[in-house]
C-alpha atoms as a PDB file:
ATOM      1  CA  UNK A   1     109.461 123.617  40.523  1.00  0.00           C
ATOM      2  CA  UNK A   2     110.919 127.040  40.182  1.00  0.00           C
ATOM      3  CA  UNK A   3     113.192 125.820  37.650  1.00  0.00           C
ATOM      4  CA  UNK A   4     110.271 124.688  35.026  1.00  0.00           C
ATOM      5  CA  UNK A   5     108.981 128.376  35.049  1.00  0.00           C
ATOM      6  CA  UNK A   6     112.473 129.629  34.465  1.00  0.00           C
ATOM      7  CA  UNK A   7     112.929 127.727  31.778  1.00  0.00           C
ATOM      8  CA  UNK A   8     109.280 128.498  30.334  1.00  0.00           C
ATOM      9  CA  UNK A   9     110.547 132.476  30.836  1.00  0.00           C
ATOM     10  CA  UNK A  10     113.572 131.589  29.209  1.00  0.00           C
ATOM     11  CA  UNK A  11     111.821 129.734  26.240  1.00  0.00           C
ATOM     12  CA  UNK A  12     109.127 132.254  25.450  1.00  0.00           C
ATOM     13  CA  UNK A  13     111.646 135.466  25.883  1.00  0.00           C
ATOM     14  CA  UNK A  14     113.424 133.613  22.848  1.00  0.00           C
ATOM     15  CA  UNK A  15     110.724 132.862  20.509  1.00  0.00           C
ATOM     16  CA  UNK A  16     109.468 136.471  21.182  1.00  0.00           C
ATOM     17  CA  UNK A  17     106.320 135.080  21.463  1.00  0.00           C
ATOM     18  CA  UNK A  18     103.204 137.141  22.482  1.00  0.00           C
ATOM     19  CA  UNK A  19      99.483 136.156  24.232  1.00  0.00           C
ATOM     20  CA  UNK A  20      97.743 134.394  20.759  1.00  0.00           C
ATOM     21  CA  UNK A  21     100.836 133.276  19.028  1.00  0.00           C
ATOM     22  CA  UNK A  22     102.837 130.439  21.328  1.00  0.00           C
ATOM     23  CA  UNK A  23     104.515 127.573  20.900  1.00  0.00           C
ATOM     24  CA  UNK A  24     103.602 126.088  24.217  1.00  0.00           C
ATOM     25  CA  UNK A  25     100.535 125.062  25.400  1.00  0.00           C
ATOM     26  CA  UNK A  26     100.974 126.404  29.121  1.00  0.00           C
ATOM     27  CA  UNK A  27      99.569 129.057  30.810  1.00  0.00           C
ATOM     28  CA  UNK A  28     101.654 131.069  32.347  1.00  0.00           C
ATOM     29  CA  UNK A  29     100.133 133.755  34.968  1.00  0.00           C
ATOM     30  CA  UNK A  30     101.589 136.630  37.400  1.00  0.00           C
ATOM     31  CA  UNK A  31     100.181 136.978  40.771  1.00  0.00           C
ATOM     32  CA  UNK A  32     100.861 140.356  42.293  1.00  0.00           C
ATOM     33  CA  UNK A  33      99.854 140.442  46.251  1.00  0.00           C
ATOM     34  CA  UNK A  34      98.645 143.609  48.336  1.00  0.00           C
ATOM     35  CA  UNK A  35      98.516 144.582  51.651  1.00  0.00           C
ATOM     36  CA  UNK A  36      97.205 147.671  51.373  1.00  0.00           C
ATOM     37  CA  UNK A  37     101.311 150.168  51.742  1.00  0.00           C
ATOM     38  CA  UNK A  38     103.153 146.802  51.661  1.00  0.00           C
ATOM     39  CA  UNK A  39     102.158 146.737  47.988  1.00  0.00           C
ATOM     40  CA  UNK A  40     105.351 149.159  48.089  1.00  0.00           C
ATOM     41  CA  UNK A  41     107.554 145.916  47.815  1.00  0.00           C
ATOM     42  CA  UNK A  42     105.256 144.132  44.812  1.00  0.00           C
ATOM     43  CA  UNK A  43     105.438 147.747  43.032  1.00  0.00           C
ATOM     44  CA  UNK A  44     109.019 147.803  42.559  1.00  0.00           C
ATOM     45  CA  UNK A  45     108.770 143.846  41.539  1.00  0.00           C
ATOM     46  CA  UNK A  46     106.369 145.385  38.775  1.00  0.00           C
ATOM     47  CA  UNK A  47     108.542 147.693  37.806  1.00  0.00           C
ATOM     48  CA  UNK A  48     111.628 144.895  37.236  1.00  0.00           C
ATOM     49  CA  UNK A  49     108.833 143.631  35.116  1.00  0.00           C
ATOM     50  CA  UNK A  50     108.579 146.323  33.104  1.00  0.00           C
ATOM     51  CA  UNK A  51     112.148 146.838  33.025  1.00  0.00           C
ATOM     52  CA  UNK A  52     113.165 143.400  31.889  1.00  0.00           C
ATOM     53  CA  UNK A  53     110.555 143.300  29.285  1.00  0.00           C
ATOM     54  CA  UNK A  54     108.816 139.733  30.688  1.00  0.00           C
ATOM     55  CA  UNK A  55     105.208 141.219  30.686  1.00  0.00           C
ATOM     56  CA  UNK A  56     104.731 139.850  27.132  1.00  0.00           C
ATOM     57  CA  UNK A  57     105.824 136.372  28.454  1.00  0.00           C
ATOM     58  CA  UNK A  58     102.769 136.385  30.595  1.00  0.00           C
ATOM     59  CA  UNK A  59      99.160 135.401  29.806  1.00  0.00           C
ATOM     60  CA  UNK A  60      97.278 136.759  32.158  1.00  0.00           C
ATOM     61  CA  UNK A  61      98.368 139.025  35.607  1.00  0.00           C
ATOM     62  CA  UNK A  62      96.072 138.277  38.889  1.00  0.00           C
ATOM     63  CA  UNK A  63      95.746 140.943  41.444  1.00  0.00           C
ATOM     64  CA  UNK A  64      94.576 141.314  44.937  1.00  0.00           C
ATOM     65  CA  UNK A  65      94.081 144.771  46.665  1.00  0.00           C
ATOM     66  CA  UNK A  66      97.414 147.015  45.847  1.00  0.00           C
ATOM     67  CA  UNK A  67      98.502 144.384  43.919  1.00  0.00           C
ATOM     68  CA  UNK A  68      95.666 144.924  41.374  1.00  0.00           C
ATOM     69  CA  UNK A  69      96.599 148.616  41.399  1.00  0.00           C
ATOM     70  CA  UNK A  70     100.216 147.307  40.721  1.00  0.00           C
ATOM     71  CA  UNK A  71      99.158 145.358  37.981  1.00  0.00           C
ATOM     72  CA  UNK A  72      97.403 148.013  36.881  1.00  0.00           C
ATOM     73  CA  UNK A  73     100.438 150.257  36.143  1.00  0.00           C
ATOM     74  CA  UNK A  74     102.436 147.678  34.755  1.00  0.00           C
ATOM     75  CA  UNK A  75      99.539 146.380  31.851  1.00  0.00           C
ATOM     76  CA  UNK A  76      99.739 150.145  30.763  1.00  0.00           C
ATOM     77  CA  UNK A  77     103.752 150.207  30.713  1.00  0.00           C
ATOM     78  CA  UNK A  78     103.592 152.734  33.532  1.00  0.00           C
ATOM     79  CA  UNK A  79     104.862 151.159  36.331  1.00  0.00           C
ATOM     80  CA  UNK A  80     108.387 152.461  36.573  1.00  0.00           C
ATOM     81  CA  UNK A  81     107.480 156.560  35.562  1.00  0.00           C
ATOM     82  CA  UNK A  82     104.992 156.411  38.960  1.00  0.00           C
ATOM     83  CA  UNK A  83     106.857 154.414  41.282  1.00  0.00           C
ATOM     84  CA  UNK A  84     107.865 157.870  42.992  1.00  0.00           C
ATOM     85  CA  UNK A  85     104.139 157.644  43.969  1.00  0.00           C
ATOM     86  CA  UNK A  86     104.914 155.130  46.945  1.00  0.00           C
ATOM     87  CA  UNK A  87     107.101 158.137  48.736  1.00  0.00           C
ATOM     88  CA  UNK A  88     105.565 161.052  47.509  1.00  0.00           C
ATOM     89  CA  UNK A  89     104.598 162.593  50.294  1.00  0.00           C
ATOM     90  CA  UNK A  90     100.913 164.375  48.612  1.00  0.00           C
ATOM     91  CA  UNK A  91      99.755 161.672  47.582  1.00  0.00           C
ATOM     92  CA  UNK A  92     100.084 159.304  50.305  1.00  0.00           C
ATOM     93  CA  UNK A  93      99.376 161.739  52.760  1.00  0.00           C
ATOM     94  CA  UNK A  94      96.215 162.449  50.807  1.00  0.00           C
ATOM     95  CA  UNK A  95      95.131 158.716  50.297  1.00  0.00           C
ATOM     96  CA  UNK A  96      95.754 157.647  53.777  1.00  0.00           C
ATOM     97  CA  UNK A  97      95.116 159.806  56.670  1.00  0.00           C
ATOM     98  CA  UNK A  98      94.240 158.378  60.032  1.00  0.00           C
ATOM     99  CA  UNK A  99      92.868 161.929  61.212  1.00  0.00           C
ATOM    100  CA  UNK A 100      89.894 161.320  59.320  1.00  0.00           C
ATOM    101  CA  UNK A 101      88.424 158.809  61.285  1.00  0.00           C
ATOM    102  CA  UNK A 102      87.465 161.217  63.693  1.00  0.00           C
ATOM    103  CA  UNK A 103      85.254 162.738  61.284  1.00  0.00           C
ATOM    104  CA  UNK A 104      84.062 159.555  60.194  1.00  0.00           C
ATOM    105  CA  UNK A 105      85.546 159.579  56.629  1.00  0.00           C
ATOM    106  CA  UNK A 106      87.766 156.544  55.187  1.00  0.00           C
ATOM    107  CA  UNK A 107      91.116 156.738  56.321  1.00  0.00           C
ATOM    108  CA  UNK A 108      92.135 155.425  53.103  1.00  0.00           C
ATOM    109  CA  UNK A 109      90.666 157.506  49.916  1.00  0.00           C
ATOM    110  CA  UNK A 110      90.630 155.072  47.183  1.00  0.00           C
ATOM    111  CA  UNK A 111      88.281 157.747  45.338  1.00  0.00           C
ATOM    112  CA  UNK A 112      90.748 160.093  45.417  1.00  0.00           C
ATOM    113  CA  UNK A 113      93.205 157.425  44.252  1.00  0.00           C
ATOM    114  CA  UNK A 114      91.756 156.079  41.393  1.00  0.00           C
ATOM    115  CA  UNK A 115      89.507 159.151  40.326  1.00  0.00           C
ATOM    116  CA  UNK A 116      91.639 162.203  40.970  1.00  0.00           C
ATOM    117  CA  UNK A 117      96.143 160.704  41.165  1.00  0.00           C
ATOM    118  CA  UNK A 118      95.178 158.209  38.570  1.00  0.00           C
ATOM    119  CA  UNK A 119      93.120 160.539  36.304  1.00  0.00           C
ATOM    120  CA  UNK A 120      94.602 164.005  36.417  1.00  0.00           C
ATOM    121  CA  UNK A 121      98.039 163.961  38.414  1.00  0.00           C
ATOM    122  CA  UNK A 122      99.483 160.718  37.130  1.00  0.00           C
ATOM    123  CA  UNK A 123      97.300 159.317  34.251  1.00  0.00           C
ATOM    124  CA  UNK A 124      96.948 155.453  34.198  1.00  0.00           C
ATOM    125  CA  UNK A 125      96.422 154.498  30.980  1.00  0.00           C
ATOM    126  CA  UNK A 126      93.072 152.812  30.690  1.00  0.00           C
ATOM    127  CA  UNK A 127      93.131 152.389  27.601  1.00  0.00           C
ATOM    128  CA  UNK A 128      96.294 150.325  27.430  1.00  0.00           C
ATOM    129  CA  UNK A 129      95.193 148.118  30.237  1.00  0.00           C
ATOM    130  CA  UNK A 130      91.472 147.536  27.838  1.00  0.00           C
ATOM    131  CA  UNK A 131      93.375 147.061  25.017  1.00  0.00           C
ATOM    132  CA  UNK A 132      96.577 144.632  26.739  1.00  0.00           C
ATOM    133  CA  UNK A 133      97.045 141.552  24.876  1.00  0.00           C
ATOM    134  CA  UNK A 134      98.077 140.113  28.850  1.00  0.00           C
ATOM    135  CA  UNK A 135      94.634 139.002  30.616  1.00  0.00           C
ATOM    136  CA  UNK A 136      94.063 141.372  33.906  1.00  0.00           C
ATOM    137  CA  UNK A 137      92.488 139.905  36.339  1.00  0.00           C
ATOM    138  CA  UNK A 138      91.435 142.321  39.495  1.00  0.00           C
ATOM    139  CA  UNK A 139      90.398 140.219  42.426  1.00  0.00           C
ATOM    140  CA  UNK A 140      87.214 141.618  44.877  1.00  0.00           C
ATOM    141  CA  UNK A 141      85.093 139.971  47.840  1.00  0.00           C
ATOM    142  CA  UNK A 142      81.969 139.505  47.524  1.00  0.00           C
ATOM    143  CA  UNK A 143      80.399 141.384  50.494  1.00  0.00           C
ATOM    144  CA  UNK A 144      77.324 139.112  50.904  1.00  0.00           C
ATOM    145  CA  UNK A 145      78.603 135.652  50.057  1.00  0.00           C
ATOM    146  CA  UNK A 146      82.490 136.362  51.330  1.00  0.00           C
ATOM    147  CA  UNK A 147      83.534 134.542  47.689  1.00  0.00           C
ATOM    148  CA  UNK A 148      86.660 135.583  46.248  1.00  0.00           C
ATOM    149  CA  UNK A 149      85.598 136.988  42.954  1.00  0.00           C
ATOM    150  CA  UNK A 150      87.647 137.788  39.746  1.00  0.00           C
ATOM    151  CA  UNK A 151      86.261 141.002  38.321  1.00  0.00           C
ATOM    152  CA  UNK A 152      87.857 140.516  34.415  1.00  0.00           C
ATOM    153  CA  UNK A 153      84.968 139.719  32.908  1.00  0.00           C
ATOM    154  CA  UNK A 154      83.153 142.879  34.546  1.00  0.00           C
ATOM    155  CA  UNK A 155      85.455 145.006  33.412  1.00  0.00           C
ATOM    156  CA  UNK A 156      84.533 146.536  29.573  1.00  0.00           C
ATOM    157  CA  UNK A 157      85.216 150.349  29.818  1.00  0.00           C
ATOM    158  CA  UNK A 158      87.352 153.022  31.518  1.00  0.00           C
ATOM    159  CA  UNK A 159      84.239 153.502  34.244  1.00  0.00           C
ATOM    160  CA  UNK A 160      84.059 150.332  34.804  1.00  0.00           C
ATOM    161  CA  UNK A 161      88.482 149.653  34.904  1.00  0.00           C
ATOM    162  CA  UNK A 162      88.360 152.447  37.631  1.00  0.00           C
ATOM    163  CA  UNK A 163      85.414 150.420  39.723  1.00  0.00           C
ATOM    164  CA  UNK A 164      87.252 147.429  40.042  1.00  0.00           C
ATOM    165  CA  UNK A 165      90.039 148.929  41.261  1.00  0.00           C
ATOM    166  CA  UNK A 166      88.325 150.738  43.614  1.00  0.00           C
ATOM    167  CA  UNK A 167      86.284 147.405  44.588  1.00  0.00           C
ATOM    168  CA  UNK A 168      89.594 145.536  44.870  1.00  0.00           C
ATOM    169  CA  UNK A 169      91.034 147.702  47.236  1.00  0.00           C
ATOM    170  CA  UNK A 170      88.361 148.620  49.473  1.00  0.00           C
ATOM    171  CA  UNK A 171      89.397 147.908  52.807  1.00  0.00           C
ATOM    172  CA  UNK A 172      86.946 147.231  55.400  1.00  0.00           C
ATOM    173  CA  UNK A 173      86.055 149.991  57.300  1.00  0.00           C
ATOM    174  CA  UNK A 174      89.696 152.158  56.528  1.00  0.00           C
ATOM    175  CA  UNK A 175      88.044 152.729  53.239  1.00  0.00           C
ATOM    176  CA  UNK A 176      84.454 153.138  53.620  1.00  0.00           C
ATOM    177  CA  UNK A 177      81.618 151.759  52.256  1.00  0.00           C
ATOM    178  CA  UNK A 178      81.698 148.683  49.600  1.00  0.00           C
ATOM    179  CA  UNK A 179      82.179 149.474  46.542  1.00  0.00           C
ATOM    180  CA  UNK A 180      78.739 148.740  44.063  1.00  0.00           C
ATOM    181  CA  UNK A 181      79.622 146.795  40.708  1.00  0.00           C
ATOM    182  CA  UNK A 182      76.480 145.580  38.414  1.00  0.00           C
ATOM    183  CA  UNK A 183      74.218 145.904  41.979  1.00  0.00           C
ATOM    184  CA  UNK A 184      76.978 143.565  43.489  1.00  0.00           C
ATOM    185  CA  UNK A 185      78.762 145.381  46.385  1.00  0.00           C
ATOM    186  CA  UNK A 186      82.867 143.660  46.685  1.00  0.00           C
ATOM    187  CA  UNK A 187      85.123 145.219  49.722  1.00  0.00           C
ATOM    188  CA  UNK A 188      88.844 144.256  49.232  1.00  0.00           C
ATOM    189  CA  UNK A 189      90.628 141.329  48.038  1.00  0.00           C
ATOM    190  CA  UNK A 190      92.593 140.470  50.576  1.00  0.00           C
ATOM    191  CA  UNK A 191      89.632 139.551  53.111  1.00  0.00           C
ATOM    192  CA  UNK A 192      88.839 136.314  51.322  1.00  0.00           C
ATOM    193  CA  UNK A 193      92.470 136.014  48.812  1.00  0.00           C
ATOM    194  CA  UNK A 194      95.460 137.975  49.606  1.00  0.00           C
ATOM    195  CA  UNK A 195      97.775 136.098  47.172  1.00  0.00           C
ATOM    196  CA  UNK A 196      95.256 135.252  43.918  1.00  0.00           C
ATOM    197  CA  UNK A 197      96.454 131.128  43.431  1.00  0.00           C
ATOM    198  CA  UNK A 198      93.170 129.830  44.409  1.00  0.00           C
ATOM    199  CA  UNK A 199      91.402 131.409  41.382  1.00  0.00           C
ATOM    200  CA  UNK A 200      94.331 131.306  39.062  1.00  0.00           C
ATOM    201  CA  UNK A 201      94.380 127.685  39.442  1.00  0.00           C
ATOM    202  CA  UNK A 202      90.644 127.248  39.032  1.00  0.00           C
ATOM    203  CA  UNK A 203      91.434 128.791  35.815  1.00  0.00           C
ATOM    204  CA  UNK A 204      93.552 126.441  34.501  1.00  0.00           C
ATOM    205  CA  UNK A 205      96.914 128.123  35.744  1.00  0.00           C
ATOM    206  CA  UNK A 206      99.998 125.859  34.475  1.00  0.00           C
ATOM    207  CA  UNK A 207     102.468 127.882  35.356  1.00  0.00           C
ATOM    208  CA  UNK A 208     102.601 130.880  38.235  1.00  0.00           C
ATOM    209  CA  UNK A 209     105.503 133.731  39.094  1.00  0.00           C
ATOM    210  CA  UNK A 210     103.905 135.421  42.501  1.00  0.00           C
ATOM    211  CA  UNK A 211     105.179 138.722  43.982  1.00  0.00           C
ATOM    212  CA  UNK A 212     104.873 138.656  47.082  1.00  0.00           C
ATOM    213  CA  UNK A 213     104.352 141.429  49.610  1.00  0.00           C
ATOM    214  CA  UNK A 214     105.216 139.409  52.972  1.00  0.00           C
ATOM    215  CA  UNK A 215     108.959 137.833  54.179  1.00  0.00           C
ATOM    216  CA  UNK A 216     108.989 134.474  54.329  1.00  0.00           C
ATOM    217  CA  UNK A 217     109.413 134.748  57.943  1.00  0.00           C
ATOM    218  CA  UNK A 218     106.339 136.945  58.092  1.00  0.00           C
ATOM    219  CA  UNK A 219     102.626 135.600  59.317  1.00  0.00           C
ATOM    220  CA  UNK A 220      99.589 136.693  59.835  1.00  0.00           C
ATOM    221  CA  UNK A 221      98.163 136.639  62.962  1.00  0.00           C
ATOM    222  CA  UNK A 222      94.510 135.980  63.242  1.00  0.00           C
ATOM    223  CA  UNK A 223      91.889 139.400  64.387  1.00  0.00           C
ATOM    224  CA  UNK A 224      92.241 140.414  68.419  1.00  0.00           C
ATOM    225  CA  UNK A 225      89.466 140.990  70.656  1.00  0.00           C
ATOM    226  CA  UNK A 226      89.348 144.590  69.885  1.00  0.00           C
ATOM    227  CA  UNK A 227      89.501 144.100  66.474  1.00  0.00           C
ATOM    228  CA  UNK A 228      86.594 141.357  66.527  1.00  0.00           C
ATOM    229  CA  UNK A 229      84.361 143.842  68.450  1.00  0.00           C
ATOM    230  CA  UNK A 230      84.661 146.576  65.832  1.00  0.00           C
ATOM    231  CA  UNK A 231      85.009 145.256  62.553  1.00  0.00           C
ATOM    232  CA  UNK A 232      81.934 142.762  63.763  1.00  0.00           C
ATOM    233  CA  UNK A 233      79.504 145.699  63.908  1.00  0.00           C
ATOM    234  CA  UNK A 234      81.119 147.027  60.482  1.00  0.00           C
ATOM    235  CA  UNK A 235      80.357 144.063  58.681  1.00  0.00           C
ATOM    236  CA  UNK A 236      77.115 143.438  59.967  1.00  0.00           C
ATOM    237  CA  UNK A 237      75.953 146.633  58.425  1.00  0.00           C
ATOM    238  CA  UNK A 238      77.977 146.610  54.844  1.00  0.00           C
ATOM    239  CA  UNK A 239      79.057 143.252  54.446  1.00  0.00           C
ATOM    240  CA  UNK A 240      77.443 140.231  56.540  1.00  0.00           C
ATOM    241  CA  UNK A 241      79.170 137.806  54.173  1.00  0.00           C
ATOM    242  CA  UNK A 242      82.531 139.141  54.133  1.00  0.00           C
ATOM    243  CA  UNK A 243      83.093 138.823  57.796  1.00  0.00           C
ATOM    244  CA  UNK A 244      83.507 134.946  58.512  1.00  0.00           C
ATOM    245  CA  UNK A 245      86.258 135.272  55.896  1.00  0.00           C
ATOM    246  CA  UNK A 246      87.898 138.012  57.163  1.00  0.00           C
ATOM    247  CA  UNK A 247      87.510 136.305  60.849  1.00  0.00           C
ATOM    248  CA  UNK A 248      89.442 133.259  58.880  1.00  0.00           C
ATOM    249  CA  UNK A 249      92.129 135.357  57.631  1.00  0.00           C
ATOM    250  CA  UNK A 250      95.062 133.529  58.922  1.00  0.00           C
ATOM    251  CA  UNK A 251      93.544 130.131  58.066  1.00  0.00           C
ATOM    252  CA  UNK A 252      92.742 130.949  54.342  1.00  0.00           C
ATOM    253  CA  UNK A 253      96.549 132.594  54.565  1.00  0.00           C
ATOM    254  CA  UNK A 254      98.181 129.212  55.381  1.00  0.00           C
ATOM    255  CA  UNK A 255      95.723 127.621  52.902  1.00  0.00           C
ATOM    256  CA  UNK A 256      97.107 130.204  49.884  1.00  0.00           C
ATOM    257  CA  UNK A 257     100.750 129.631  51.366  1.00  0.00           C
ATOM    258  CA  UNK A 258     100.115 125.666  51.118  1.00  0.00           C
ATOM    259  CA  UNK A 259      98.821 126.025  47.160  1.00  0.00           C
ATOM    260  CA  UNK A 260     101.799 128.066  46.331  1.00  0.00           C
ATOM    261  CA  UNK A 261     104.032 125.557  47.947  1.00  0.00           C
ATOM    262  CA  UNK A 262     102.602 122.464  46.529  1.00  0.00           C
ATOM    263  CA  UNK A 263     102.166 123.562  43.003  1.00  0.00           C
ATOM    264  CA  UNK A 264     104.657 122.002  40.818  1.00  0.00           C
ATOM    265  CA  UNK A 265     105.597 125.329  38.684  1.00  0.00           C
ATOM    266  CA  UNK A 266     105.710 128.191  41.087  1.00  0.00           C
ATOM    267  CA  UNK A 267     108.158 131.003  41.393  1.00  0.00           C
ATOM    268  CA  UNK A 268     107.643 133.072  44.187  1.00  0.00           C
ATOM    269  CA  UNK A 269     109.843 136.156  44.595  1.00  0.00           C
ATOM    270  CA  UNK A 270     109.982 137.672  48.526  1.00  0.00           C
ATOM    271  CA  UNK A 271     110.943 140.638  49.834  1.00  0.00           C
ATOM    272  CA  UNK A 272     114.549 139.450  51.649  1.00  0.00           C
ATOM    273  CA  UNK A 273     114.947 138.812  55.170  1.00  0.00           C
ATOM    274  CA  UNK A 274     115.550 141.847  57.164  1.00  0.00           C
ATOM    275  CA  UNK A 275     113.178 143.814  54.508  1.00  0.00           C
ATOM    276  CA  UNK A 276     111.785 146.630  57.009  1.00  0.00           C
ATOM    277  CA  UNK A 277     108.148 145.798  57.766  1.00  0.00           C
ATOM    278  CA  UNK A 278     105.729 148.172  56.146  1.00  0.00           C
ATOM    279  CA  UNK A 279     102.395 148.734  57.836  1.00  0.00           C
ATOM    280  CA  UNK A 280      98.916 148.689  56.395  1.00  0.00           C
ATOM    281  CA  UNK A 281      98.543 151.866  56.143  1.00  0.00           C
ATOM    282  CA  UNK A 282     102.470 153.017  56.549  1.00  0.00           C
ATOM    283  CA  UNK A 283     102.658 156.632  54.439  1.00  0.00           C
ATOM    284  CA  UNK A 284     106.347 157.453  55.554  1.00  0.00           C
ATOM    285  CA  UNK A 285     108.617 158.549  51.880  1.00  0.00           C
ATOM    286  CA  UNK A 286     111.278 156.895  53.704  1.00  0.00           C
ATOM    287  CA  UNK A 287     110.363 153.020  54.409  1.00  0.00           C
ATOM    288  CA  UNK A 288     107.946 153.481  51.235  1.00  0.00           C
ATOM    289  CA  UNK A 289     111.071 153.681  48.911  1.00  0.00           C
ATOM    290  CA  UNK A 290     113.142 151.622  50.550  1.00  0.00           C
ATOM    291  CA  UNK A 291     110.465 149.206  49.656  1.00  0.00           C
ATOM    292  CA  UNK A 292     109.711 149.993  46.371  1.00  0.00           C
ATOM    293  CA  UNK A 293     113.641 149.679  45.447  1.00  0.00           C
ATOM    294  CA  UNK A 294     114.176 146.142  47.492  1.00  0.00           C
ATOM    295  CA  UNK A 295     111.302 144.789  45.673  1.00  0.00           C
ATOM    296  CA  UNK A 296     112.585 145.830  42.227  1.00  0.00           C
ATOM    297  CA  UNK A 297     116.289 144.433  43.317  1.00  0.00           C
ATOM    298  CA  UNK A 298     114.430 141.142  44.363  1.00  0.00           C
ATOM    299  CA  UNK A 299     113.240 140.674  41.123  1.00  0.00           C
ATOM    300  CA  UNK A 300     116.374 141.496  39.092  1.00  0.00           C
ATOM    301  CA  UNK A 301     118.413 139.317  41.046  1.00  0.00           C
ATOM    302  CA  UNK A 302     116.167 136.249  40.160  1.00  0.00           C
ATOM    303  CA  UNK A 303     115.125 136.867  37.087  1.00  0.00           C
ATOM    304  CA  UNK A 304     117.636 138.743  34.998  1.00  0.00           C
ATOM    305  CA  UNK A 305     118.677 135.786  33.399  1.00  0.00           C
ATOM    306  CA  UNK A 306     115.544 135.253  31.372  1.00  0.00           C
ATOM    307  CA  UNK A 307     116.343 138.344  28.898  1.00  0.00           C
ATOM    308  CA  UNK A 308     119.582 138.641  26.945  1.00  0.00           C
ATOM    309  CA  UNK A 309     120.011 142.454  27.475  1.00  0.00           C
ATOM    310  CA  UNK A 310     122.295 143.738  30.264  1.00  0.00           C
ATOM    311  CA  UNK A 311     119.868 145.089  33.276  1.00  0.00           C
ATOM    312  CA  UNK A 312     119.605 148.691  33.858  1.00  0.00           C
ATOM    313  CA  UNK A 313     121.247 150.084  36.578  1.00  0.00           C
ATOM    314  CA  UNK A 314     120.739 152.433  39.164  1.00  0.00           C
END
């Protein structure tokens, strides 16, 4: 029940306690979904994160796709100072430009993303994330078995950080090629776990807060024709694997919605109804913040409670 994670929040916020020194015995995770420009929405929830000062509650932070890039920012204590990213009209119109397909090039430049915005025009910092004390866990598909697969334990340097970001966020086809890890090639997270409870439960998840990217009235639909016919002949080439999961999309989506129902202590935090609907690969400044700041508001309304100093405003 939402109410036994509150109160867990609550608990731990008051002992000040930190990952190595509770009181509890519970594990307590954050699951940050993507979706590719609808991780607009779980960005600003990061950034209420950040702002309320609840990342230390946390042991560990699961992400799939733009959510792992969301999680990214907030393990380094970033995620508020580059929220502007999400509107900023450079940047997205750099990492995702449809115009490039007719040239054949990705449509969506996660190389440009993680090796050029995140190194030289808005540092992440690596470091921090190496060094957090909170567990990150950066979700990828395996492109030849389809398997959901947690890249933490792959992840031991600042090379290897950026691959798994890129890995988690490779979208079929939009973003080219799979990405290569260890001679293990992973397209994105969200073609076999869009919302990370599957593997945070296998690892002994007690207790889960999820930001979620998608209304509650929202659903995925399963591939069309058209889109069968294409992304068929893409995966045949660069991932055989990934493709039954991908053709299962809206099957394994009920499946995650199911587990996040049914699990006793889950807090799930939704953009509101009426939230304007942000594409896959949406790059307009103007729905892109409106996102960003609903998400964050969705957050503080829900969760304020847990920390005794008066929310920022603005």
């Amino acid at each position: 029940m939402s109410a036994t994670v509150l109160q867990l929040l609550r608990e731990r916020g008051r002992q000040g306690s930190t990952p190595g020194h509770r009181r509890d015995d519970a594990r307590l995770v954050l699951l940050i979904e993507g979706g590719s420009s609808r991780g607009a929405y779980s960005s600003g929830m990061a950034v209420a994160i950040e702002q309320l000062g609840l990342l230390p509650l946390f042991d560990a932070v699961y992400g799939s796709s733009a959510g792992a890039l969301n999680a990214a920012w907030l393990l380094c204590g970033r995620a508020e100072r580059t929220m502007h990213a999400w509107w900023d009209e450079t940047i997205m119109g750099t990492t995702i430009d449809p115009r490039r397909a007719l040239s054949r090039r990705p449509v969506v430049d996660t190389r440009f993303l993680v090796h050029t915005v995140y190194t030289e025009i808005m540092p992440m910092g690596f470091e921090e994330i190496l060094g957090s004390t909170v567990e990150f866990h950066p979700l990828a598909t395996d492109a030849l078995t389809g398997r959901s697969t947690d890249l933490h334990e792959q992840i031991t340097d600042r090379a290897s950080l950026q691959a798994a970001l890129r890995a988690s966020t490779a979208m079929p086809l939009l973003a080219g090629d799979p990405v290569r890890i260890n001679g293990r090639s992973f397209v994105d997270a969200g073609v076999s776990e869009a919302v990370p409870v599957r593997t945070a439960l296998a690892q002994q998840a007690t207790h889960i807060v999820a930001l979620r990217t998608r209304r509650a009235d929202e659903t995925p639909s399963a591939p069309s024709l058209g889109q069968r016919l294409v992304m068929s002949r893409w995966f045949a080439r660069r991932a055989p694997g990934a493709l039954t999961p991908w053709l299962q999309r809206a099957v394994i989506r009920g499946e995650e919605e199911h587990l996040l129902a049914s699990h006793t202590a889950t807090f799930q935090i939704r953009p509101p109804l009426g939230s304007t609907p942000i594409g896959h690969t949406e790059r307009r400044p103007g729905p892109l913040r409106a996102a960003v700041h609903t998400g964050r508001q969705a957050v503080w309304d829900v969760l304020a409670e847990c920390r005794e100093e008066p929310l920022p405003t603005g």
